[in-house]
N, C-alpha and C. Protein backbone atom coordinates (compact mmCIF):
# COMPACT_ATOMS: atom_id res chain seq x y z
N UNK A 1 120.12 140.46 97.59
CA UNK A 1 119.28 139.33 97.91
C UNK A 1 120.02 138.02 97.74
N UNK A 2 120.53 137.97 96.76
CA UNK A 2 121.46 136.70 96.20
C UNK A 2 122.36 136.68 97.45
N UNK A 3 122.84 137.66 98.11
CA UNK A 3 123.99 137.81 99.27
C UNK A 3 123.32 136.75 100.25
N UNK A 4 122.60 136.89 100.39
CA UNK A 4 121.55 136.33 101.99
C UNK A 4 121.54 135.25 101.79
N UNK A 5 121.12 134.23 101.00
CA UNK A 5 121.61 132.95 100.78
C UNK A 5 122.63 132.43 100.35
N UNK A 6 123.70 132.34 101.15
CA UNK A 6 125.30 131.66 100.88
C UNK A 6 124.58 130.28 100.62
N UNK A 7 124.25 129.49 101.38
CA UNK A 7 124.61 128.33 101.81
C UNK A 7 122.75 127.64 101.67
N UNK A 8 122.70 125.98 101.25
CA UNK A 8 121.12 126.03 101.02
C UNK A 8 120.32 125.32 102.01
N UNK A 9 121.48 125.19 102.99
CA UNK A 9 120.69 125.25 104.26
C UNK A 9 120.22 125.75 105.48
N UNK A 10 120.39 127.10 104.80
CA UNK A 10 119.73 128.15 105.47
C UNK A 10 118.45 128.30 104.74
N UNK A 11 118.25 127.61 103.80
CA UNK A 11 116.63 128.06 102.90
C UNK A 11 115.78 126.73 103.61
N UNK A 12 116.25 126.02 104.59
CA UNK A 12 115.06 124.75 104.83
C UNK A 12 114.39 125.73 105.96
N UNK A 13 113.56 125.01 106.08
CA UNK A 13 112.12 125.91 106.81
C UNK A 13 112.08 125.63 108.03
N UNK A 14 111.58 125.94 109.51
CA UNK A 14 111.77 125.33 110.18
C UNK A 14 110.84 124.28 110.80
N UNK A 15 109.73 124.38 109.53
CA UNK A 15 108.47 122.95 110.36
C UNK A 15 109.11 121.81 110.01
N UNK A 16 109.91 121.67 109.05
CA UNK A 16 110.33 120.43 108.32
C UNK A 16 111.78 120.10 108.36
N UNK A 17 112.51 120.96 109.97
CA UNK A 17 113.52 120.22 110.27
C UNK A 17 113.45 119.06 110.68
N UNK A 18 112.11 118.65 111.64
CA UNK A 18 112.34 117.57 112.45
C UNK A 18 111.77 116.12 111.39
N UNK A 19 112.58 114.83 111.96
CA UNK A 19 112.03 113.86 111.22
C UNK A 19 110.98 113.57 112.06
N UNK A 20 110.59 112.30 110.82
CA UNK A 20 108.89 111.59 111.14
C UNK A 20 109.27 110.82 112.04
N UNK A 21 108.33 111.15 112.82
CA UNK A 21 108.15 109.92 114.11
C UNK A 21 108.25 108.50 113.70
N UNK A 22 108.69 107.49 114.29
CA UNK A 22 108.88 106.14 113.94
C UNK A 22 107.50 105.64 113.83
N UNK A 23 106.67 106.22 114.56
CA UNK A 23 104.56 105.73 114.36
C UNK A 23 104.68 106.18 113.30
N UNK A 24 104.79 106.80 112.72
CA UNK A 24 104.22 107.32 111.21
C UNK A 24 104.96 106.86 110.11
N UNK A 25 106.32 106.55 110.70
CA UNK A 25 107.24 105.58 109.58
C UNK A 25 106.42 104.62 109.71
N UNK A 26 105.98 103.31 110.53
CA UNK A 26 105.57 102.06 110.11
C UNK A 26 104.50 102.22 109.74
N UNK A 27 103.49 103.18 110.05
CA UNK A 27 102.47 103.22 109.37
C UNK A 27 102.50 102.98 107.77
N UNK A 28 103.19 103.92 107.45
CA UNK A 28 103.55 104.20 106.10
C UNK A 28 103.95 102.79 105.38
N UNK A 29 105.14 102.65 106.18
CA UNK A 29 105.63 101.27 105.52
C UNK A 29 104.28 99.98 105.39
N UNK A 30 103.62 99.84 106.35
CA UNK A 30 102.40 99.23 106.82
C UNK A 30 101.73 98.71 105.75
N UNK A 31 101.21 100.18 105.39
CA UNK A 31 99.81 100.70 104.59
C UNK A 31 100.53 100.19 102.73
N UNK A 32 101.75 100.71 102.69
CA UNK A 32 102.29 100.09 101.27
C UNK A 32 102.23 98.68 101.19
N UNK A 33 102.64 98.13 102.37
CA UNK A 33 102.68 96.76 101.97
C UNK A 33 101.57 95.97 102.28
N UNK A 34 100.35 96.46 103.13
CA UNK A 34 98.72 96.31 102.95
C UNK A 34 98.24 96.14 101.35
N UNK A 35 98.65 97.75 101.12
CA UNK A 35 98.17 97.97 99.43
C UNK A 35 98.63 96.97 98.06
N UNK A 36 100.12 96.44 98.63
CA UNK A 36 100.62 95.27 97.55
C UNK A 36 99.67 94.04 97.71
N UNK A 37 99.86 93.81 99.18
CA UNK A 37 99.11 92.49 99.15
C UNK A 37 97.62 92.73 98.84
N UNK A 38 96.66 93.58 99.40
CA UNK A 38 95.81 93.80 98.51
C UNK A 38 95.40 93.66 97.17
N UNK A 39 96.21 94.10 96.53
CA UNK A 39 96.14 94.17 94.84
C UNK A 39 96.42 93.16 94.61
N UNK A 40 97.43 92.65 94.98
CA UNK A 40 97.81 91.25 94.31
C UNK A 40 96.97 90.03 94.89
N UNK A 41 96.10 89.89 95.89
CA UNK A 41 94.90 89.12 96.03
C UNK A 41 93.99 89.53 95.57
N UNK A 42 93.71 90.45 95.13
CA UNK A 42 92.21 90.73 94.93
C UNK A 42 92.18 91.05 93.12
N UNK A 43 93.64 91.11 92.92
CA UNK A 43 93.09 91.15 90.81
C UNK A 43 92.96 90.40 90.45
N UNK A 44 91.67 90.33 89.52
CA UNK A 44 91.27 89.03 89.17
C UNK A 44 92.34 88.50 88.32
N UNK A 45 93.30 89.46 87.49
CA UNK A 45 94.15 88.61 86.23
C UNK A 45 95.20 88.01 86.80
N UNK A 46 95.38 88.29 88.64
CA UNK A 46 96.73 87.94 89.06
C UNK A 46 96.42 86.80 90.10
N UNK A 47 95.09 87.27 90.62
CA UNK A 47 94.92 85.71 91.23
C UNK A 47 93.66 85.10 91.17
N UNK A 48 92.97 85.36 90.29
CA UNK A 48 91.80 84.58 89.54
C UNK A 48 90.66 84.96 90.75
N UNK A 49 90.27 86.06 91.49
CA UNK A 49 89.77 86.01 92.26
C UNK A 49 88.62 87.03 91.31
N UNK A 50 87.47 86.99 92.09
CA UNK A 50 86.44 87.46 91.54
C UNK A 50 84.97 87.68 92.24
N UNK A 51 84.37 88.74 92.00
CA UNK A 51 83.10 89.02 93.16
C UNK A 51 81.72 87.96 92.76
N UNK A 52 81.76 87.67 91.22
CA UNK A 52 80.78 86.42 90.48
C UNK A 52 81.31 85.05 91.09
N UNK A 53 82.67 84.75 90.93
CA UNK A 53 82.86 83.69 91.64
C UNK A 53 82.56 83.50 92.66
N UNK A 54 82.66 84.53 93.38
CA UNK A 54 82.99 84.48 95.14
C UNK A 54 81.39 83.90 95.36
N UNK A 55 80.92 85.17 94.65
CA UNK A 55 78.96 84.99 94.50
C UNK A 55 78.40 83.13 94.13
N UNK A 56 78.73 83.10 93.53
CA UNK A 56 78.31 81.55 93.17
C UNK A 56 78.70 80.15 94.30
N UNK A 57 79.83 80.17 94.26
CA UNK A 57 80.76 79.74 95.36
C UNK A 57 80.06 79.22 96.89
N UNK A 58 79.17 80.45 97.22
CA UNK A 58 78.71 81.08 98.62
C UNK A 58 76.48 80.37 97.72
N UNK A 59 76.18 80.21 96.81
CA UNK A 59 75.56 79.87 96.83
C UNK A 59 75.53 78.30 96.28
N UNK A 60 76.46 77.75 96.67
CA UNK A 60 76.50 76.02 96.33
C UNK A 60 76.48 75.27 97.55
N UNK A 61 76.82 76.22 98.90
CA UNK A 61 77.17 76.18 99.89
C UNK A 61 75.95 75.43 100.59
């Protein structure tokens, strides 16, 4: 058994020779850098933002 695998690229599989489509790369890339800017607008300790504020804010209006 040990004989049959010389080499360890004969053990890759064959659904996961091909790479990711470039749509699914930027997606990816996309969606991470959605999720940073997200977080970092919307925590309150990082940018003072807040759903009470927002609330009050919208009733002075």
């Amino acid at each position: 058994m040990v004989e049959d695998i010389d080499r360890i690229e004969d053990m890759e599989r064959e659904d996961t020779k091909k790479k990711l489509p470039i749509g699914w790369l930027l997606l990816l890339i996309g969606l991470i850098a959605w999720g940073i800017f997200y977080s970092i607008s919307y925590t309150p300790e990082i940018s003072g933002w807040s759903q009470e504020k927002a609330y009050e804010e919208s009733l002075k209006k």
